[in-house]
N, C-alpha and C. Protein backbone atom coordinates (compact mmCIF):
# COMPACT_ATOMS: atom_id res chain seq x y z
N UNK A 1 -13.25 -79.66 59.81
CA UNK A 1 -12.09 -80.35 59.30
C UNK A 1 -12.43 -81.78 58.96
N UNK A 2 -13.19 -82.51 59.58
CA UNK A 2 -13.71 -83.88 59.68
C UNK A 2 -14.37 -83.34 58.07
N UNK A 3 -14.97 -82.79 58.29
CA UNK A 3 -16.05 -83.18 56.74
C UNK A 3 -15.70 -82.47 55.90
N UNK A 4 -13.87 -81.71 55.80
CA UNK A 4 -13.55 -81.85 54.19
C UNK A 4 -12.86 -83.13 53.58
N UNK A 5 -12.08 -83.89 55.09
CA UNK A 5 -11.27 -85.03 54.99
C UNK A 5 -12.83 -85.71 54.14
N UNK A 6 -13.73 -85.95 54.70
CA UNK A 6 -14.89 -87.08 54.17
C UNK A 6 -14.80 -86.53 52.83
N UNK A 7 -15.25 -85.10 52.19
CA UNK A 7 -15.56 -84.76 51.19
C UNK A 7 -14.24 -85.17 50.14
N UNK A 8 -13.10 -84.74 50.44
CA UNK A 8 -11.87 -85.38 49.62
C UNK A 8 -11.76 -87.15 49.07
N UNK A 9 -12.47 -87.49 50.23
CA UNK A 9 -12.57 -89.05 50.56
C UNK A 9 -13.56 -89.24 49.15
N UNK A 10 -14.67 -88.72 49.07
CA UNK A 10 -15.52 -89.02 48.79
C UNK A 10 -15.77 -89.07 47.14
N UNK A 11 -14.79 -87.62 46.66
CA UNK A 11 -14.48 -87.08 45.22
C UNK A 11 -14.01 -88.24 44.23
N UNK A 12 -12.89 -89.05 44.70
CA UNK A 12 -12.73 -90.44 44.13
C UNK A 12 -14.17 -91.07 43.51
N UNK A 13 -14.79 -91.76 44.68
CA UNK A 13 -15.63 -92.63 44.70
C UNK A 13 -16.68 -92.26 43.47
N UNK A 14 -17.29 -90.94 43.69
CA UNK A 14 -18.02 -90.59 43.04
C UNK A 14 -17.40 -90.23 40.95
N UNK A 15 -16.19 -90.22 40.63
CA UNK A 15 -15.89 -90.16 39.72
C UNK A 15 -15.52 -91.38 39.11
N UNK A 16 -15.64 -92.37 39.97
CA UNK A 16 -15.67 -94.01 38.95
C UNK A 16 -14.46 -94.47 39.36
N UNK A 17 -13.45 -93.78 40.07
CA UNK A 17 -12.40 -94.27 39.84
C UNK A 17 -11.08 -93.79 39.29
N UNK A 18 -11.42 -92.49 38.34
CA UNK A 18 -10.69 -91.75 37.71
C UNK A 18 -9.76 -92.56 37.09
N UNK A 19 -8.53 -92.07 35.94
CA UNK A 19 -7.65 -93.25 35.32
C UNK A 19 -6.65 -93.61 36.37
N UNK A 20 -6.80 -93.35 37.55
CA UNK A 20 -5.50 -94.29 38.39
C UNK A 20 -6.67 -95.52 39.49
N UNK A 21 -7.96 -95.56 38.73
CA UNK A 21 -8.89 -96.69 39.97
C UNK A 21 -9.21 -96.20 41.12
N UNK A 22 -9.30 -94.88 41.07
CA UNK A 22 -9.28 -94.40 42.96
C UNK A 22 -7.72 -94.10 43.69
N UNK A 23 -6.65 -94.44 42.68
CA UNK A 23 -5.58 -94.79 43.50
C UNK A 23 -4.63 -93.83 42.81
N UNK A 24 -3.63 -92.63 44.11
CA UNK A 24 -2.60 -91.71 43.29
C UNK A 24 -3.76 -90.18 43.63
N UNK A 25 -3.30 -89.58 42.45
CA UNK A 25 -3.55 -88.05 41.81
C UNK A 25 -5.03 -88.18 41.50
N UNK A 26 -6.02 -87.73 41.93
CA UNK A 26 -7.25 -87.86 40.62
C UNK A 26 -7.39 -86.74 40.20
N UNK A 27 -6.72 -85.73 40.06
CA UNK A 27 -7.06 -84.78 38.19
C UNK A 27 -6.32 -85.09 37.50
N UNK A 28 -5.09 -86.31 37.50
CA UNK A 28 -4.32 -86.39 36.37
C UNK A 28 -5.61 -87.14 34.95
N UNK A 29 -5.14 -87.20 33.79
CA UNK A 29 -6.09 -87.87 33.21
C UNK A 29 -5.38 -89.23 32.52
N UNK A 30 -5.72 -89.71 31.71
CA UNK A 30 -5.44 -91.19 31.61
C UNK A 30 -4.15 -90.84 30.45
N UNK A 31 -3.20 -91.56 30.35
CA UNK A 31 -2.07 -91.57 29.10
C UNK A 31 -2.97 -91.35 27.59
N UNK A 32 -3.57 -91.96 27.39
CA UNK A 32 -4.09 -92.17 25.87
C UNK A 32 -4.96 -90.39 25.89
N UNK A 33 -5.52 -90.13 26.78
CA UNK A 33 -6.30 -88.74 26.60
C UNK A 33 -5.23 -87.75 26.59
N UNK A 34 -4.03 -88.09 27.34
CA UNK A 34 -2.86 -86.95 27.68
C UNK A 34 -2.44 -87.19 26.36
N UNK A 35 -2.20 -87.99 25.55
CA UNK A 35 -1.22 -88.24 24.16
C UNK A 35 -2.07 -87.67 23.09
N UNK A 36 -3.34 -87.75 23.13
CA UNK A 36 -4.47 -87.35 22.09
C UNK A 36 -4.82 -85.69 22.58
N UNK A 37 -4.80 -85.29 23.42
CA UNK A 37 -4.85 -84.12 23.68
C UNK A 37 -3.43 -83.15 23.30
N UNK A 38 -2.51 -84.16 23.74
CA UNK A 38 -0.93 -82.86 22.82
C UNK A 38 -0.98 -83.15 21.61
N UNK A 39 -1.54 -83.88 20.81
CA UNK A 39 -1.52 -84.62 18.97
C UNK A 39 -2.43 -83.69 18.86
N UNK A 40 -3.48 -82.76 19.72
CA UNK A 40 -4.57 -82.65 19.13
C UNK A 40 -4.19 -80.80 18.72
N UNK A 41 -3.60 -80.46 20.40
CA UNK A 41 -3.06 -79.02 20.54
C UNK A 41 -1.93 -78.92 19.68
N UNK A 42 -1.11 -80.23 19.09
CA UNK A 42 -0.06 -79.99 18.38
C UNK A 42 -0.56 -79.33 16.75
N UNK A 43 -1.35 -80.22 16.17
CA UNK A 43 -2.05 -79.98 15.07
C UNK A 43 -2.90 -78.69 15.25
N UNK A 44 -3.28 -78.39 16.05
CA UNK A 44 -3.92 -76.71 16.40
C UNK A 44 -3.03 -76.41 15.97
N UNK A 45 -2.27 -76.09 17.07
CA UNK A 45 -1.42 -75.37 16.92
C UNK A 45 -0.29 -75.19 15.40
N UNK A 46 -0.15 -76.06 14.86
CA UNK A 46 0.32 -76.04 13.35
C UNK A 46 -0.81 -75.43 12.69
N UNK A 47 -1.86 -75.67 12.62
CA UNK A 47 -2.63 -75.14 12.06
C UNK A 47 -2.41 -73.52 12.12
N UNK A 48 -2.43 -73.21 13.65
CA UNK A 48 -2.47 -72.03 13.39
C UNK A 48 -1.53 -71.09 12.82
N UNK A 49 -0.48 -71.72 13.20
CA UNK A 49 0.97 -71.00 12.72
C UNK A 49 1.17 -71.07 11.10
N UNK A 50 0.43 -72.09 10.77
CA UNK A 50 0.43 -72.25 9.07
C UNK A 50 -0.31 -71.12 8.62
N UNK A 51 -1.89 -71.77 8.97
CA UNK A 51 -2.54 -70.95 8.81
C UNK A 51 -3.41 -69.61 8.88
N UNK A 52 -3.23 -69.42 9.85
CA UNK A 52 -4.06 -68.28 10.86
C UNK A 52 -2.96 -67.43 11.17
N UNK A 53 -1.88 -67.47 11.21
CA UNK A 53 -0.67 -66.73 11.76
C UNK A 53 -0.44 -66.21 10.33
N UNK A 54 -0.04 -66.92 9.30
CA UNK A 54 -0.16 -65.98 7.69
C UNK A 54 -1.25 -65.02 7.37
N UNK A 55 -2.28 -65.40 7.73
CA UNK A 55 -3.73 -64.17 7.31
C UNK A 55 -3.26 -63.10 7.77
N UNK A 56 -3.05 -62.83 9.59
CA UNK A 56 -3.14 -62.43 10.31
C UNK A 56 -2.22 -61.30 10.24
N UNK A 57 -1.02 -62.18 9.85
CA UNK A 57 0.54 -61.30 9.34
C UNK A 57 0.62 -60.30 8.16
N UNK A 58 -0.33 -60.93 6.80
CA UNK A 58 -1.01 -60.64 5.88
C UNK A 58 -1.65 -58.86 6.20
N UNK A 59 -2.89 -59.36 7.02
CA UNK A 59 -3.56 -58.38 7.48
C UNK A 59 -3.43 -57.49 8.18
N UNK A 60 -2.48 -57.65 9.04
CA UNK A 60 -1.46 -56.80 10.07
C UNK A 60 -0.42 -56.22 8.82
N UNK A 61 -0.13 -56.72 8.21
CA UNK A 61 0.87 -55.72 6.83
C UNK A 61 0.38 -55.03 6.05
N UNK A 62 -0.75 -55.54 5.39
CA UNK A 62 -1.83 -54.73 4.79
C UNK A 62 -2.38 -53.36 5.48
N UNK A 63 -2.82 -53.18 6.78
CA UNK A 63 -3.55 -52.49 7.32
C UNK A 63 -2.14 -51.74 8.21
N UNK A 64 -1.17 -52.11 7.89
CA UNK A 64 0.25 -50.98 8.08
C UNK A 64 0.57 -50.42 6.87
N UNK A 65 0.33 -50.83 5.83
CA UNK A 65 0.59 -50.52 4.82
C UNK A 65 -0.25 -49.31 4.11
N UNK A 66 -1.62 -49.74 4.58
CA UNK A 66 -2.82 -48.41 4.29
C UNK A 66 -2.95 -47.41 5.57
N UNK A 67 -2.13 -48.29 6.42
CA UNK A 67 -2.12 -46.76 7.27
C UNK A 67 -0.88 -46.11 7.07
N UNK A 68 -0.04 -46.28 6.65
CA UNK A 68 1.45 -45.73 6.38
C UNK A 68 0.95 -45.23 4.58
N UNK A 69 0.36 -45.67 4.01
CA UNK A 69 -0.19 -45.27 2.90
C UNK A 69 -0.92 -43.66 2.99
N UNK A 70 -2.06 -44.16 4.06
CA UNK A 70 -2.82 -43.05 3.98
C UNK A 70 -2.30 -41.81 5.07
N UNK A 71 -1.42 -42.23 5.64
CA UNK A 71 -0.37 -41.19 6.52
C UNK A 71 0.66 -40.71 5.04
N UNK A 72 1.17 -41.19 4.44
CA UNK A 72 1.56 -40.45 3.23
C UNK A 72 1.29 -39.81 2.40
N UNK A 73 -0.40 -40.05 2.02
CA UNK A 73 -1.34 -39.70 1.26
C UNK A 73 -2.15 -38.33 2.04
N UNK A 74 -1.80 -38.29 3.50
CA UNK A 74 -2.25 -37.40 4.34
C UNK A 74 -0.86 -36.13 4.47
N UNK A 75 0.45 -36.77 4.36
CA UNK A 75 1.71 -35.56 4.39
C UNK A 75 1.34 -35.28 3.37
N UNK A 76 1.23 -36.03 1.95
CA UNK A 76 1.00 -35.32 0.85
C UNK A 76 0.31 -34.39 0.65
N UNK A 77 -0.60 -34.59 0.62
CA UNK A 77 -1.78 -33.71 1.04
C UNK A 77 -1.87 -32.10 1.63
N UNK A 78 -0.76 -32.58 2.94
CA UNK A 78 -0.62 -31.28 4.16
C UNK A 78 0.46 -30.66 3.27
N UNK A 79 1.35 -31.08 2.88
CA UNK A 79 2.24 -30.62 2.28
C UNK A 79 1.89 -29.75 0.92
N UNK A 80 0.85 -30.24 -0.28
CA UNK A 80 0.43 -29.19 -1.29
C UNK A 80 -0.32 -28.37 -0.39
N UNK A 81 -1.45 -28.42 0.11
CA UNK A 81 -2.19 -27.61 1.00
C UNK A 81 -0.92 -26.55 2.04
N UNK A 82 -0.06 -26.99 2.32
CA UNK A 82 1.21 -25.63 2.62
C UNK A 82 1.27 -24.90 1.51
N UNK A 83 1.88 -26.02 0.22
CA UNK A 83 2.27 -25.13 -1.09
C UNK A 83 1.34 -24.24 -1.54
N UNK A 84 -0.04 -24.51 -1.53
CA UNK A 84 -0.98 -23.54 -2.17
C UNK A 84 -1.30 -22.67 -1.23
N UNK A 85 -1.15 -22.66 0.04
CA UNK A 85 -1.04 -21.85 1.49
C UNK A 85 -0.16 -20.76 0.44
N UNK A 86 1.06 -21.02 0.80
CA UNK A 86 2.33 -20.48 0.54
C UNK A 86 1.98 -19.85 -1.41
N UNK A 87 1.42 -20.43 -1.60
CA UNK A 87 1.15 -19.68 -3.36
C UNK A 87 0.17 -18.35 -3.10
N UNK A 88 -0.72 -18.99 -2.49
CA UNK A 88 -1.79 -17.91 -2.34
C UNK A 88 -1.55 -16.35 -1.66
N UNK A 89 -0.44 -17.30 -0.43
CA UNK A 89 -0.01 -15.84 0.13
C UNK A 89 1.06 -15.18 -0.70
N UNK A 90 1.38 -15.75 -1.35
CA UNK A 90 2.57 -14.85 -2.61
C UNK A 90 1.58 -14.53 -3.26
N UNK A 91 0.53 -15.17 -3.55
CA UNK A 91 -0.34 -14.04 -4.92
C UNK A 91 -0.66 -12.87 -4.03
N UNK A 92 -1.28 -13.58 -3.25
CA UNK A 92 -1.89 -11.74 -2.10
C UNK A 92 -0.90 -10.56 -2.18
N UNK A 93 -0.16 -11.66 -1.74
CA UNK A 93 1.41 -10.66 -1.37
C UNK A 93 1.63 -9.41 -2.55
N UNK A 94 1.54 -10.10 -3.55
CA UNK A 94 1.95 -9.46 -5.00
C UNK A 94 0.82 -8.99 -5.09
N UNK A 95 -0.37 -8.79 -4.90
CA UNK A 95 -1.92 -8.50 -5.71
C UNK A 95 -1.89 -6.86 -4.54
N UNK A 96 -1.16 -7.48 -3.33
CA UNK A 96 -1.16 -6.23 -2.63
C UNK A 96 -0.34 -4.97 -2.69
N UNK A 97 1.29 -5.69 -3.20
CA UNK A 97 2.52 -4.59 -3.86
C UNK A 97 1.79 -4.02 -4.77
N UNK A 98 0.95 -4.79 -6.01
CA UNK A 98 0.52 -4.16 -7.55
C UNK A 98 -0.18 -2.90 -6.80
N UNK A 99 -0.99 -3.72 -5.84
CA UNK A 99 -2.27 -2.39 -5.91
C UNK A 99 -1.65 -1.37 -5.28
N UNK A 100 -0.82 -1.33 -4.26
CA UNK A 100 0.22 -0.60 -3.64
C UNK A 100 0.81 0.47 -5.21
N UNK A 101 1.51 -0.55 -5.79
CA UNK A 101 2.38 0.18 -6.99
C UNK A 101 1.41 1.32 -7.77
N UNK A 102 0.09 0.70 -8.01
CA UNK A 102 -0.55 1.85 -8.77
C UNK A 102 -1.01 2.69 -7.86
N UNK A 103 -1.32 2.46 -6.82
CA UNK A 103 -1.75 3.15 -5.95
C UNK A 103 -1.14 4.71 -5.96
N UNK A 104 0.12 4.53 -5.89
CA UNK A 104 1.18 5.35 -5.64
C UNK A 104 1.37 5.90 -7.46
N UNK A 105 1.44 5.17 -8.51
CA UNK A 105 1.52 5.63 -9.91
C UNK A 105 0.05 6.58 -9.93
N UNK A 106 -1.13 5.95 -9.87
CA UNK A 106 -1.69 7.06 -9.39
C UNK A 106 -2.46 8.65 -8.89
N UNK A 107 -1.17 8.15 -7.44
CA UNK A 107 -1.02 9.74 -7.31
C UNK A 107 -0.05 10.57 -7.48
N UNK A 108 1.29 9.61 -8.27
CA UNK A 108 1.84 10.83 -9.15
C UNK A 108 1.31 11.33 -10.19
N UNK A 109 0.69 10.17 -11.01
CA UNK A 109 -0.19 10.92 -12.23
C UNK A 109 -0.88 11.84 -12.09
N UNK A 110 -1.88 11.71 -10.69
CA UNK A 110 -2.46 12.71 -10.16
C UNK A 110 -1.64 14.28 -10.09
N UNK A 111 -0.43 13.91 -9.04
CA UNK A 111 -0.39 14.66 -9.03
C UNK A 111 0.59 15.49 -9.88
N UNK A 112 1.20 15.16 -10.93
CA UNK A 112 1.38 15.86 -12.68
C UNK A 112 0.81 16.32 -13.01
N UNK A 113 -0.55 15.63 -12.97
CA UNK A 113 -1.88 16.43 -14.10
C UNK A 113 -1.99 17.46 -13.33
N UNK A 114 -1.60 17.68 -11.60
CA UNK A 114 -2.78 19.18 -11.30
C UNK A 114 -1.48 19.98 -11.25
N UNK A 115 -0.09 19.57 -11.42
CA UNK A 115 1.22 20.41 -11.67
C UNK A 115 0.76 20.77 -13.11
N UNK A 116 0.90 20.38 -14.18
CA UNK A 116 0.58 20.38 -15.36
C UNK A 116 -0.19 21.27 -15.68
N UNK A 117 -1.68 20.81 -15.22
CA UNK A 117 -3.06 22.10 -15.19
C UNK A 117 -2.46 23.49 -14.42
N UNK A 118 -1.83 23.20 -13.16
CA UNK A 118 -1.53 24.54 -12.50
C UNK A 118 -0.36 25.70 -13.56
N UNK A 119 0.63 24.56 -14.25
CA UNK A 119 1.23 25.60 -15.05
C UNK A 119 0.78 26.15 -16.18
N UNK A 120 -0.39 25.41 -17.15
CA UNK A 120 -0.92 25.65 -18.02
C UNK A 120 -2.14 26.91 -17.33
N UNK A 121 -2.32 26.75 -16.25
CA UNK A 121 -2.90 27.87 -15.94
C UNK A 121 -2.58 29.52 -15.20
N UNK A 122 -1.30 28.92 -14.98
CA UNK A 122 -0.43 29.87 -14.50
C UNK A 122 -0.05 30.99 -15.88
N UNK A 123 0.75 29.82 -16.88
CA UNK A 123 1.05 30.42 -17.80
C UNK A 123 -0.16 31.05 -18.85
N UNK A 124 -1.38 30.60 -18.55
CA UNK A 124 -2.10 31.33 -19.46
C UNK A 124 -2.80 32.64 -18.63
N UNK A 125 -3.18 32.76 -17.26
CA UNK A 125 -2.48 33.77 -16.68
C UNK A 125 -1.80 34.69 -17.16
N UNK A 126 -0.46 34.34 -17.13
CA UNK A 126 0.71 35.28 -17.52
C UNK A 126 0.19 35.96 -18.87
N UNK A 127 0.11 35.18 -20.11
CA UNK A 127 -0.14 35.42 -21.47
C UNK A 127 -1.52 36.63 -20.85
N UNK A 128 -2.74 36.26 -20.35
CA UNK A 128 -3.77 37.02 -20.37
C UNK A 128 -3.39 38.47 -19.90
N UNK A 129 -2.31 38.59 -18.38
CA UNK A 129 -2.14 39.28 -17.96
C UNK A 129 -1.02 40.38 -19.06
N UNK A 130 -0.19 39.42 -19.72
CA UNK A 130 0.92 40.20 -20.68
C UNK A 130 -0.23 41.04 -21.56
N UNK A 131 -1.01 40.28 -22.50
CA UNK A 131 -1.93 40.43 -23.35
C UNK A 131 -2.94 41.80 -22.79
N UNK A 132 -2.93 41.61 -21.96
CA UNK A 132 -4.18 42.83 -21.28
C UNK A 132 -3.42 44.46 -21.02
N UNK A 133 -1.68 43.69 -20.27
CA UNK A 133 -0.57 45.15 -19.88
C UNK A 133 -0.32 45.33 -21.52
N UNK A 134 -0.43 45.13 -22.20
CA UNK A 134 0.14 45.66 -23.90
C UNK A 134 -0.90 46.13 -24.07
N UNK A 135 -2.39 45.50 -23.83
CA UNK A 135 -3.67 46.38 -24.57
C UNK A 135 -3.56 47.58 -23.69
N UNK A 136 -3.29 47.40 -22.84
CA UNK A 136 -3.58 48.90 -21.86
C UNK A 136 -2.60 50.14 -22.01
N UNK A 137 -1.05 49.31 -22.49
CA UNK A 137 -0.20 50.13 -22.75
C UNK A 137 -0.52 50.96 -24.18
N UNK A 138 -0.99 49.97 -25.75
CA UNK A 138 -1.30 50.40 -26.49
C UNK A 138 -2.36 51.74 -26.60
N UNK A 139 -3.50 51.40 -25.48
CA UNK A 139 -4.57 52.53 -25.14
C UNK A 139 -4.29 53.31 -24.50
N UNK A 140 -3.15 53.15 -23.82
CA UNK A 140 -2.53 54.76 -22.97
C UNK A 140 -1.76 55.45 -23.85
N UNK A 141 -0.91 54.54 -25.26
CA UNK A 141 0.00 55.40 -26.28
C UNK A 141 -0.94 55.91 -26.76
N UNK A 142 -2.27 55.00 -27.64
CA UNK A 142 -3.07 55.75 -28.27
C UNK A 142 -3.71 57.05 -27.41
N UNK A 143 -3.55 56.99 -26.30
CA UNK A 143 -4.50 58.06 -25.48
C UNK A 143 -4.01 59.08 -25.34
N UNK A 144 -2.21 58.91 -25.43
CA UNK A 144 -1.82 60.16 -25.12
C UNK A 144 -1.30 61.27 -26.12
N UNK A 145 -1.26 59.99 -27.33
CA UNK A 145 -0.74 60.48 -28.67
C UNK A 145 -2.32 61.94 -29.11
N UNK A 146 -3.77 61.41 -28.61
CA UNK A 146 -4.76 62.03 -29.23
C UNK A 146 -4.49 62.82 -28.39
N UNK A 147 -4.18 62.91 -26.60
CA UNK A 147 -3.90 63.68 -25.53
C UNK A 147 -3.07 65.02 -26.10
N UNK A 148 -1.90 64.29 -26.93
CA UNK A 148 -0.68 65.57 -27.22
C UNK A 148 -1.32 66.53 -28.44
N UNK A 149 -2.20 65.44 -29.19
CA UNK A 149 -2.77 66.34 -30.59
C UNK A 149 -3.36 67.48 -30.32
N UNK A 150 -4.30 66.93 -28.86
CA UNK A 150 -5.77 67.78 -28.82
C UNK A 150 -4.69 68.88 -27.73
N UNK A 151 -3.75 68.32 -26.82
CA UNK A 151 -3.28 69.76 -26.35
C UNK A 151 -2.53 70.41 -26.81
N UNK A 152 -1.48 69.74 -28.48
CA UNK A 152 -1.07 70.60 -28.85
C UNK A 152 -2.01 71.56 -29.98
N UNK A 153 -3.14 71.15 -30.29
CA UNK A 153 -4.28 72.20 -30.53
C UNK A 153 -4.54 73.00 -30.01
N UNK A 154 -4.89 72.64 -29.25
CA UNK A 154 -5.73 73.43 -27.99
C UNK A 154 -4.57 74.73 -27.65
N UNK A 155 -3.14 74.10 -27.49
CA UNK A 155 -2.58 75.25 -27.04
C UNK A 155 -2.16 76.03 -28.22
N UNK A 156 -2.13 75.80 -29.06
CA UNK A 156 -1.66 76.61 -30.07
C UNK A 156 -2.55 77.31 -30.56
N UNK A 157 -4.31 76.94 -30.89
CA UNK A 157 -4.86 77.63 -30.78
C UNK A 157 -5.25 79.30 -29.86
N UNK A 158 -4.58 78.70 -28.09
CA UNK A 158 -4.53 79.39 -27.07
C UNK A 158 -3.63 80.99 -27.65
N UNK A 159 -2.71 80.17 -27.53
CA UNK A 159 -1.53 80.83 -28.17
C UNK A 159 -1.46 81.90 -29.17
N UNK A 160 -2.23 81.37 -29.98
CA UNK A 160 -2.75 82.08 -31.41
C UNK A 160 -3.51 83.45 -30.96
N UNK A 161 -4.43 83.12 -29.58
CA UNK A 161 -5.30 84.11 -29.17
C UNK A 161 -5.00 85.27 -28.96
N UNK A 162 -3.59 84.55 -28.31
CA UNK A 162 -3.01 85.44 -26.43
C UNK A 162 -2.08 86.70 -27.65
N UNK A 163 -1.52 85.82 -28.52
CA UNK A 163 -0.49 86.88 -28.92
C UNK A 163 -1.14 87.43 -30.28
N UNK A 164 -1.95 87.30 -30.32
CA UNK A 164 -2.82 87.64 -31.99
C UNK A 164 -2.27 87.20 -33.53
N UNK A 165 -1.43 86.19 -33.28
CA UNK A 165 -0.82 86.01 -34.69
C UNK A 165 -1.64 84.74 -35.42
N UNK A 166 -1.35 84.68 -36.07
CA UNK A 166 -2.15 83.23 -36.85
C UNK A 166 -0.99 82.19 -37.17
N UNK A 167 -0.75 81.02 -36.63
CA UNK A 167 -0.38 79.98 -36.31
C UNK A 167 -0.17 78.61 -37.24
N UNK A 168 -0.51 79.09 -38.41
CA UNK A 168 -1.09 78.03 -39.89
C UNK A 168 0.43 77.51 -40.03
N UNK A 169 1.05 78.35 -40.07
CA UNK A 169 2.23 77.48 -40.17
C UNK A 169 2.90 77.13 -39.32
N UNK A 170 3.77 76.30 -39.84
CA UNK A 170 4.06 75.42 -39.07
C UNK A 170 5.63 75.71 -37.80
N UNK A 171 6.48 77.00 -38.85
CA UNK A 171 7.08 77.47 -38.21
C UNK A 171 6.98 78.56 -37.37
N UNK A 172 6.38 79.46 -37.99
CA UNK A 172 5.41 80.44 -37.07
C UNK A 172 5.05 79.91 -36.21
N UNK A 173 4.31 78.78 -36.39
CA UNK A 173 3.48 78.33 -34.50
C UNK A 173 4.59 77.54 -34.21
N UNK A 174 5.52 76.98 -34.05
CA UNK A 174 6.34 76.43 -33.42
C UNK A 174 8.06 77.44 -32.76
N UNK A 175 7.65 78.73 -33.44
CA UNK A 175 8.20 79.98 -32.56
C UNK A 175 7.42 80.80 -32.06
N UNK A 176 6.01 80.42 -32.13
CA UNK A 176 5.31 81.51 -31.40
C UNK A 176 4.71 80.60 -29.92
N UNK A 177 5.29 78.88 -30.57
CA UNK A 177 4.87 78.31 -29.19
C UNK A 177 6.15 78.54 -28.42
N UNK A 178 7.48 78.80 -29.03
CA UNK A 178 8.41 78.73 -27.93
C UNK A 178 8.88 79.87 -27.40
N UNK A 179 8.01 81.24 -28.02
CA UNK A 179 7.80 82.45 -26.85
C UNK A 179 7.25 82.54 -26.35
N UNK A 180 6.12 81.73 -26.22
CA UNK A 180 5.28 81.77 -25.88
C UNK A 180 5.62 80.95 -24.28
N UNK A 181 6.06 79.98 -24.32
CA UNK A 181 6.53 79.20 -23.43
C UNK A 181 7.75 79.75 -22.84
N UNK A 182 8.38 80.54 -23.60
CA UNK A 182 9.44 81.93 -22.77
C UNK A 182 8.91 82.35 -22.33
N UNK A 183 7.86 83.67 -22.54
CA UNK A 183 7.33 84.40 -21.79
C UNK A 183 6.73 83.77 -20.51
N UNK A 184 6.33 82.49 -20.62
CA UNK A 184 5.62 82.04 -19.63
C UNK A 184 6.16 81.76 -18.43
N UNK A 185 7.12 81.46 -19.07
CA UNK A 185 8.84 81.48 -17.84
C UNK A 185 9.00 82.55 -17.32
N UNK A 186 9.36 83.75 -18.18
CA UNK A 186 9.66 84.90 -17.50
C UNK A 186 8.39 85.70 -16.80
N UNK A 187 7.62 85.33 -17.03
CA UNK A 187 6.34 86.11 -16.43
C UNK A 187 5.66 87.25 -17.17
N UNK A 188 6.40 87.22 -18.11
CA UNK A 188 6.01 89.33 -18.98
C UNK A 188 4.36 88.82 -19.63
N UNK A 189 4.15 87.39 -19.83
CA UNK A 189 2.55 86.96 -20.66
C UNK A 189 1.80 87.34 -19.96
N UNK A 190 1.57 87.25 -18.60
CA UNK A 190 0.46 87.67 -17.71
C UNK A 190 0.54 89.41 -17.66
N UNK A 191 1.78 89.84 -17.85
CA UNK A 191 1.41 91.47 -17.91
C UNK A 191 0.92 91.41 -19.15
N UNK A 192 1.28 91.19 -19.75
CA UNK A 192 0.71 91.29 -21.12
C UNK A 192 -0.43 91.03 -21.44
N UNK A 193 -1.00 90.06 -20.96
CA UNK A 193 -2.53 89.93 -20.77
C UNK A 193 -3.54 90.50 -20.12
N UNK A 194 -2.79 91.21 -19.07
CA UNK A 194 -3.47 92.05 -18.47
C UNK A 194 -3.74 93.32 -19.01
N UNK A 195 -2.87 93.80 -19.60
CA UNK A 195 -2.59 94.81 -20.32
C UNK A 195 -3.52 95.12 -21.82
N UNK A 196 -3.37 93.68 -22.34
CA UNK A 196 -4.93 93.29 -23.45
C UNK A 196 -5.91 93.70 -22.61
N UNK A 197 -6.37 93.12 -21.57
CA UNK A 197 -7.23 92.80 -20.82
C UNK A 197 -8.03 94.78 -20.81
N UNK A 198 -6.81 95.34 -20.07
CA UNK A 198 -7.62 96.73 -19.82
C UNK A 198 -7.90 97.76 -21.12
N UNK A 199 -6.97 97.04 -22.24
CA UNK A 199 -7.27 97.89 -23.29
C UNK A 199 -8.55 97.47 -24.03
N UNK A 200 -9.14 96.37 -23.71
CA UNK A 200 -10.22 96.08 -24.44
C UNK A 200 -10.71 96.29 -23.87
N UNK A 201 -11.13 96.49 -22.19
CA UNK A 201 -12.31 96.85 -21.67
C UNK A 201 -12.38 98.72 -22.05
């Protein structure tokens, strides 16, 4: 305690005196340094508010201005980049209905053409099959028409045999075929043939 009292004591002495002579406050400083020091901070200080406070305000507006700029220039931006989002997926959208739409056109076309082919083949079918039952019908008329010639030959010739007459005409053999076809009914031709039969042997 003794030797901060000395050291306090001592702070005076060693500073000359300070502006009160040793005597009072010694950190106050002298009037003329206190008056030249607020003239001096006063003029700073104008200075700065003139000058340095305008740059500053300047530059602080500016650099709100390019950031509120380039934040606009950045919605802008996000905003076409939606729109062409939003375009692109409508083209898809549509590129996908089209291909959808033909997709489906298609396979109705498809499937027309094999309706189409199936009836054109159906119906030519039919035609081949009509075309083939008429040729076959025609070759069974023709077949039976030569069928009736050759058996009505054949039998009238028969005929001609059985009963000994000659048959050239036309009415003659067409009453000697229909006693002939009597007798055959009644049964008397087979006696009768038999009866040829033992007289010629």
């Amino acid at each position: 305690m003794q030797n901060m009292s000395n050291l306090a004591a001592a702070v005076p002495a060693a500073a000359g005196g300070g502006g009160n002579h040793g005597l009072g406050m010694p950190i106050l400083p002298h009037l003329g340094e206190l008056i030249f020091g607020c003239v001096f901070f006063a003029v700073f200080l104008i200075f700065i508010i003139k000058y340095v406070v305008p740059k500053m305000e300047t530059a602080y507006t500016q650099r709100v201005d390019a950031i509120q700029g380039d934040m606009s220039r950045a919605e802008k931006s996000l905003a076409e980049a939606e729109a062409l989002k939003a375009e692109y997926q409508r083209m898809m959208e549509d590129a996908r209905h089209e291909a959808n739409q033909m997709r489906e056109r298609g396979r109705e076309e498809g499937a027309a053409i094999v309706a189409e082919m199936r009836a054109q083949a159906s119906a030519e079918a039919e035609r081949i099959i009509e075309s083939a039952r008429r040729q076959v019908e025609a070759e069974r008329a023709s077949a039976m028409a030569e069928l009736k010639n050759d058996v009505g030959r054949i039998s009238t010739d028969l005929a001609g045999r059985i009963v000994g007459e000659s048959l050239q005409d036309d009415a003659r053999r067409n009453g000697v075929i229909e006693r002939f076809l009597q007798q055959l009914e009644d049964g008397t031709l087979q006696r009768e043939t038999s009866t040829m039969d033992r007289a010629g042997r």
